[in-house]
Protein backbone atom coordinates (compact mmCIF):
# COMPACT_ATOMS: atom_id res chain seq x y z
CA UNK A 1 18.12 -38.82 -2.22
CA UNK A 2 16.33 -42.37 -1.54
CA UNK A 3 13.63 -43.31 -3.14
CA UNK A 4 11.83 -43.64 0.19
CA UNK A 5 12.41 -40.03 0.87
CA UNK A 6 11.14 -39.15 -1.97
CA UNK A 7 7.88 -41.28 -2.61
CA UNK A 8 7.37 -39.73 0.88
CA UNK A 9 8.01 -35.96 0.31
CA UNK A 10 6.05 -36.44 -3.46
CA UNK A 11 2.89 -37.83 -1.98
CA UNK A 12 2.75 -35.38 0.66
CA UNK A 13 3.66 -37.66 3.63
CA UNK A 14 1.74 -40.59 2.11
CA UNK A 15 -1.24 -38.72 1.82
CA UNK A 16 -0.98 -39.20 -2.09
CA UNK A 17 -1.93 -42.99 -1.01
CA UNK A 18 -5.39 -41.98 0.04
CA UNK A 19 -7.93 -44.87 -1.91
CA UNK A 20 -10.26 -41.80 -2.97
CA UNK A 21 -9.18 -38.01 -3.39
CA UNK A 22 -5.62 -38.07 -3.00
CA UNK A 23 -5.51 -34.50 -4.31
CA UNK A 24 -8.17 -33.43 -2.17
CA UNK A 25 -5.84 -34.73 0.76
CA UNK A 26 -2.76 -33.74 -0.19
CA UNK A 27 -4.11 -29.98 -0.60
CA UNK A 28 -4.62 -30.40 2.82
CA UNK A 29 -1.38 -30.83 3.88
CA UNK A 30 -0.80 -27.76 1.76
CA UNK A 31 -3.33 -25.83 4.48
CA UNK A 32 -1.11 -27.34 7.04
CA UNK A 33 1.80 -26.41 5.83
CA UNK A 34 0.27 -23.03 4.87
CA UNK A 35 -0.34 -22.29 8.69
CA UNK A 36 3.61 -22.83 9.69
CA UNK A 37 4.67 -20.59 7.48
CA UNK A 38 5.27 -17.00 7.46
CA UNK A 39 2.03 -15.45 5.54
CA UNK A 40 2.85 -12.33 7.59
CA UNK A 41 6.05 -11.57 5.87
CA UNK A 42 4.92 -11.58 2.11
CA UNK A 43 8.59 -11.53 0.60
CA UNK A 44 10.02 -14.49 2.61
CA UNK A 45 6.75 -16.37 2.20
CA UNK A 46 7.02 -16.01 -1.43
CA UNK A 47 10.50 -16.86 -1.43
CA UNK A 48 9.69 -20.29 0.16
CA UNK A 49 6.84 -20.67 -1.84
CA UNK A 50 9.27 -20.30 -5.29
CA UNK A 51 11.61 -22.91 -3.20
CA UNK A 52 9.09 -25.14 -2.38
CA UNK A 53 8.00 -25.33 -6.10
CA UNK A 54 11.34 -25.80 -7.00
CA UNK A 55 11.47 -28.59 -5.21
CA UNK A 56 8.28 -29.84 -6.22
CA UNK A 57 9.27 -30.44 -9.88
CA UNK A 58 12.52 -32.39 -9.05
CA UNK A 59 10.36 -34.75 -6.58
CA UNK A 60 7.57 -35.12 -8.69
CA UNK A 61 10.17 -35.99 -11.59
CA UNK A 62 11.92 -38.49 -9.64
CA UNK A 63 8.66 -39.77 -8.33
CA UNK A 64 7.66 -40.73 -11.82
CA UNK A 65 10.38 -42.58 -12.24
CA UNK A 66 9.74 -44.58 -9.43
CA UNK A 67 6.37 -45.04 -9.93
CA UNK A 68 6.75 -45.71 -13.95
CA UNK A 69 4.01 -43.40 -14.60
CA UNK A 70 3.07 -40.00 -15.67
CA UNK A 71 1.16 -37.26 -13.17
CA UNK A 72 0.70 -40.29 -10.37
CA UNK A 73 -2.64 -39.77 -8.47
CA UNK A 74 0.09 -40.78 -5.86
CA UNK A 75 1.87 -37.45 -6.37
CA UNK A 76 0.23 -34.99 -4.35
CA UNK A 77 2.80 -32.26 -3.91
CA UNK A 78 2.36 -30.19 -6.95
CA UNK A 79 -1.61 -29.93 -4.94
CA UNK A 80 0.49 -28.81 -1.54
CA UNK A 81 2.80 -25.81 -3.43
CA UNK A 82 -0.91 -24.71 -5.49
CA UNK A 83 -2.32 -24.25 -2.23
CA UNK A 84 0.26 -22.18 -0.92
CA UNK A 85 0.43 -20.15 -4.28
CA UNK A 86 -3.50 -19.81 -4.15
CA UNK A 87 -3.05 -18.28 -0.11
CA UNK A 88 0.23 -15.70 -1.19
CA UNK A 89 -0.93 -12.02 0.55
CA UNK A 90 -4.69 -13.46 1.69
CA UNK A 91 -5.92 -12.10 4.78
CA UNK A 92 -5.29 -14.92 7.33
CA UNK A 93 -8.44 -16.33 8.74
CA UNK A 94 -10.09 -19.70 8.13
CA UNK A 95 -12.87 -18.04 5.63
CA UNK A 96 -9.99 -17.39 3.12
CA UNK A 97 -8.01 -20.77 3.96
CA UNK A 98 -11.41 -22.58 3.14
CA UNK A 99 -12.33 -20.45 0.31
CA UNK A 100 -9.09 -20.89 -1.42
CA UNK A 101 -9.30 -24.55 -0.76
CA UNK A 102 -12.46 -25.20 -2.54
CA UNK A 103 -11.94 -22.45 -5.45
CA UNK A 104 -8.13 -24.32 -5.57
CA UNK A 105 -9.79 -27.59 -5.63
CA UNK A 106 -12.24 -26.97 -8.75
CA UNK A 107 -9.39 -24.70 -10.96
CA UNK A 108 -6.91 -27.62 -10.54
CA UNK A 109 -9.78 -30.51 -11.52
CA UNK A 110 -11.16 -28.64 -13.90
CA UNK A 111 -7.94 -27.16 -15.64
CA UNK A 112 -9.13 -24.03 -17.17
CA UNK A 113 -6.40 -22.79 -19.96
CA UNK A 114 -3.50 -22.43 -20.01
CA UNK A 115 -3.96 -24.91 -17.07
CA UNK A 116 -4.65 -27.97 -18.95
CA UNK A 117 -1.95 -27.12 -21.47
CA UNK A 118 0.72 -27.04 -19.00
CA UNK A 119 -0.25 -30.27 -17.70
CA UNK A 120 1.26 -31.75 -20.88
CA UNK A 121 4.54 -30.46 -20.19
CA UNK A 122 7.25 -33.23 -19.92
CA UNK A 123 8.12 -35.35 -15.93
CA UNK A 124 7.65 -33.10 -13.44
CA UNK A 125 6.94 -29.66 -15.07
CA UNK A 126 3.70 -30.80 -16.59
CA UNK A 127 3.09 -32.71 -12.63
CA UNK A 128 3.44 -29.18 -10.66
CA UNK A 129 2.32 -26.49 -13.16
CA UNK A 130 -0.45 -26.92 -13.87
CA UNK A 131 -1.50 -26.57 -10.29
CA UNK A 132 0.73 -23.57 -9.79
CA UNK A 133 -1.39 -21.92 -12.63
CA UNK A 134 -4.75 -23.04 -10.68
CA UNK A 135 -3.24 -21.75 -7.32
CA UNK A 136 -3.00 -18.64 -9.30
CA UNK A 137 -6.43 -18.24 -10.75
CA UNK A 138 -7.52 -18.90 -6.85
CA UNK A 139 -5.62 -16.32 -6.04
CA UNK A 140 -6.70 -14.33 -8.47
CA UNK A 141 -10.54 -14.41 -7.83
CA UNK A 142 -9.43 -13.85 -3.80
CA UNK A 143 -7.35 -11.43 -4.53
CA UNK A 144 -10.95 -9.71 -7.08
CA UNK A 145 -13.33 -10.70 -3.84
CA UNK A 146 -11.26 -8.41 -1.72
CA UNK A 147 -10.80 -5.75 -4.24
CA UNK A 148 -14.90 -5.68 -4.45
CA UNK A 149 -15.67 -6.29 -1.29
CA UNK A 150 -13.27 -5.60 1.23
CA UNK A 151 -12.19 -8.62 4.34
């Protein structure tokens, strides 16, 4: 794959470029992304989700290379795959979509453990996994606030 393809799948369509909050942007080309796919069919939804995190790893490996640094705030799609993990089997509606975003948005800065552990992981495992495990504290506490109290 060229490196242009991949700087701009890794930083989420160049989003990862933004000169403040590239995170907070990218994650919101995860809510795009999020509302194109399938959240109605929880198996195949989950199945791209697993693909798309895949994914994520290799490009945010290969990204580091090209960028000659570790975890690039340019690197934005290991925020975009969180997201999506943080929204698997939430009620659809904008209430959840911006709930999950902000909840997302403080897990994955603040890193809460194993979080912060996994961030140390080696090219792009420690890049994407830690934000998988804060889309899936998100999800979590959605997944509680609907247990409690219902949509």
């Amino acid at each position: 794959m060229k490196s242009s393809s991949i700087i701009f799948l890794a930083s989420g369509a160049y989003t990862g470029f933004s000169p403040v909050a590239s995170g907070t942007v990218g994650t919101l080309v995860g809510v795009l992304l999020y509302l194109l796919l399938p959240a109605q069919a929880p198996i195949l939804y989950l199945f791209l989700v697993l693909l798309f995190i895949g994914a994520a790893i290799w490009l945010a490996q290969q990204a580091e290379i090209i960028f000659d640094a570790h975890d690039s705030s340019r690197i934005v799609i290991d925020e975009i795959v969180g997201f999506l993990l943080a929204m698997y089997l939430l009620p659809a509606g904008w209430g959840y979509i911006l709930a999950a975003f902000f909840i997302y948005r403080v897990f994955d800065i603040i890193k809460p453990p194993p979080a912060g552990r996994l961030e140390g992981l080696p090219g792009g495992f420690g890049v994407v996994l830690d934000d998988v495990m804060a889309g899936i504290y998100t999800n979590l506490v959605l997944q509680g606030w609907l247990l409690i109290f219902g949509r």
